[in-house]
C-alpha atoms as a PDB file:
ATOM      1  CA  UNK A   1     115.546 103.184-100.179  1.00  0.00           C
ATOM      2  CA  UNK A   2     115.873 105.226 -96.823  1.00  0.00           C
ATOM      3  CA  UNK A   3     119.136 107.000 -96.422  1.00  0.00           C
ATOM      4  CA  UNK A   4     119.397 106.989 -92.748  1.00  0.00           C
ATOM      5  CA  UNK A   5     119.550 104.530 -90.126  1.00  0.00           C
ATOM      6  CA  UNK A   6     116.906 101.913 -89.070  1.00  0.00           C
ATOM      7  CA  UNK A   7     116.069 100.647 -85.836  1.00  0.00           C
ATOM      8  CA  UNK A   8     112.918  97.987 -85.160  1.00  0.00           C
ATOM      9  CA  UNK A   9     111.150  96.821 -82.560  1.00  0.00           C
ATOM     10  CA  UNK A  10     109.579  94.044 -81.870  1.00  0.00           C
ATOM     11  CA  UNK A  11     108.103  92.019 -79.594  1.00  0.00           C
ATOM     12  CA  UNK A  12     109.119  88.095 -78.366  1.00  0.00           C
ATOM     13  CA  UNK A  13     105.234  87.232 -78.518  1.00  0.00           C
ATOM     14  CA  UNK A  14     104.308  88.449 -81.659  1.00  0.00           C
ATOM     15  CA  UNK A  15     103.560  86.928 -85.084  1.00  0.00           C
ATOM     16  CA  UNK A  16     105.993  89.000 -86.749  1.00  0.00           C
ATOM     17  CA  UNK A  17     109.094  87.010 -86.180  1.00  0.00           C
ATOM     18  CA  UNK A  18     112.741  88.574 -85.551  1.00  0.00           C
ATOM     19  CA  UNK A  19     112.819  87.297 -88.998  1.00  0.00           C
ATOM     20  CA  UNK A  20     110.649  88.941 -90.530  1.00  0.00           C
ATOM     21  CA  UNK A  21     111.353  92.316 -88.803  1.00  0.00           C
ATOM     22  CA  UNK A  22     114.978  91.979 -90.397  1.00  0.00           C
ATOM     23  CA  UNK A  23     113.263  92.405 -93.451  1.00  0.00           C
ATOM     24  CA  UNK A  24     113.252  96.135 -93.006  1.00  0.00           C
ATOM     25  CA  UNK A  25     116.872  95.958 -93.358  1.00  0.00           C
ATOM     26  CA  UNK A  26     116.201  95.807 -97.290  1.00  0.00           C
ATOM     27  CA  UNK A  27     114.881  99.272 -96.757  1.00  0.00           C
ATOM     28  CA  UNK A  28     117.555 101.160 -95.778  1.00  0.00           C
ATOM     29  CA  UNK A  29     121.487 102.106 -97.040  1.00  0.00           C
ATOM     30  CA  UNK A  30     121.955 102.934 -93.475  1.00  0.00           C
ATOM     31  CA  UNK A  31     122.477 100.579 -90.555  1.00  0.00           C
ATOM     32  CA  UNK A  32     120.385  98.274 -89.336  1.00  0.00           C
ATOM     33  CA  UNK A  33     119.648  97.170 -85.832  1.00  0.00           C
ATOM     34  CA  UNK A  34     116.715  95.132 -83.831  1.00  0.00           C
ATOM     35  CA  UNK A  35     115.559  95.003 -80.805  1.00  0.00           C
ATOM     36  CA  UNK A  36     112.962  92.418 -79.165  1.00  0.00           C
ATOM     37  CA  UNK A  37     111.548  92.989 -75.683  1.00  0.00           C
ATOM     38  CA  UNK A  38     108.434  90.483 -73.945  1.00  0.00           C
ATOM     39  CA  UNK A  39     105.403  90.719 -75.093  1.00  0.00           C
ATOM     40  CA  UNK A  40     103.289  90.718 -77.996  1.00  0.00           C
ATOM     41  CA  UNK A  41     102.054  93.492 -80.618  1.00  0.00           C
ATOM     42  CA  UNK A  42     101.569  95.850 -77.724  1.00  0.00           C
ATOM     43  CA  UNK A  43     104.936  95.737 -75.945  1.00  0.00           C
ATOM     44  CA  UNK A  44     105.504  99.141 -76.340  1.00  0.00           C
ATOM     45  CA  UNK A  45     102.550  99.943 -73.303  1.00  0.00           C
ATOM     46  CA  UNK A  46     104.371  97.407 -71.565  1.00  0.00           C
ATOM     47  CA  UNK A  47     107.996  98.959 -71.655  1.00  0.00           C
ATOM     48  CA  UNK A  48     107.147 102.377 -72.615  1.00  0.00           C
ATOM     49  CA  UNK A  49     110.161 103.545 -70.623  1.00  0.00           C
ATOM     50  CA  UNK A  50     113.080 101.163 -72.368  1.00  0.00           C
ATOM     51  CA  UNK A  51     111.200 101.990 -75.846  1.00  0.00           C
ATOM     52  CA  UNK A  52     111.578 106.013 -74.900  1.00  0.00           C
ATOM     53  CA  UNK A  53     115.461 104.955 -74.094  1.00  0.00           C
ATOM     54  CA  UNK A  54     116.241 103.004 -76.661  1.00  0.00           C
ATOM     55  CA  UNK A  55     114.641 105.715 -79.310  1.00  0.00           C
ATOM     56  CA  UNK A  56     116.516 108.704 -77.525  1.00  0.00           C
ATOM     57  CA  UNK A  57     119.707 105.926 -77.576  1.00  0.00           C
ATOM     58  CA  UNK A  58     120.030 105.578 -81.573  1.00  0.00           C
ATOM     59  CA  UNK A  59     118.609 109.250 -82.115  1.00  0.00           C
ATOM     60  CA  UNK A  60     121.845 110.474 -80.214  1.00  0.00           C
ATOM     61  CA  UNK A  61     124.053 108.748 -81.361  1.00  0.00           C
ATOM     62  CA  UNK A  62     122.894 109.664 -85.219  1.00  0.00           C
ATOM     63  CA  UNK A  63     122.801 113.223 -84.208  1.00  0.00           C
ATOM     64  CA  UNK A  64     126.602 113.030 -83.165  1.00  0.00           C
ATOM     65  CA  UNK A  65     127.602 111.195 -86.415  1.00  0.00           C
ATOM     66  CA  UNK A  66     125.861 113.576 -87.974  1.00  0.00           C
ATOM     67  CA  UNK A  67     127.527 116.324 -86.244  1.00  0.00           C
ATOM     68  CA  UNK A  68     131.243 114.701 -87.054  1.00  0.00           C
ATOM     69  CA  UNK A  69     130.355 114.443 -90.477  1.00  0.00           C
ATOM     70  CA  UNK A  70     129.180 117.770 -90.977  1.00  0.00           C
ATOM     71  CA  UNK A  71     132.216 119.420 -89.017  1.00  0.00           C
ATOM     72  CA  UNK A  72     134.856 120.925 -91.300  1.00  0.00           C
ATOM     73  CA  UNK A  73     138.693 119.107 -91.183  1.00  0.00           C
ATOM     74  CA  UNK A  74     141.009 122.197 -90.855  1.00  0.00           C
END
């Protein structure tokens, strides 16, 4: 099992159901989150900006848990 976070997206339109993408949530001891934006298999071309945004999003706000964590309590 991964030992971070996972985040998935998917898209409304494709065969792989919100269902199915939850799957991945078997993978992980982290946490777990979906997204699904319109569109099919290719959604990413179609909202390359909100899929750049949303990766930054949970990568920054890991990186500050992270950070917390790994601070020293005085």
């Amino acid at each position: 099992l991964l030992n971070c976070p996972v985040h998935v997206l998917g898209g409304k339109e494709d065969r792989a159901t919100t269902e199915q993408l939850i799957g991945w949530s078997k993978e992980t001891l982290g946490s777990f989150s979906v997204d699904m934006m319109t569109g099919g298999h290719f959604f990413i071309h179609e909202h390359e900006a909100r899929v750049i945004r949303t990766i930054k999003t949970h990568l920054e706000v890991h990186h500050r848990r992270h950070a917390q964590a790994a601070t020293p309590a005085f």
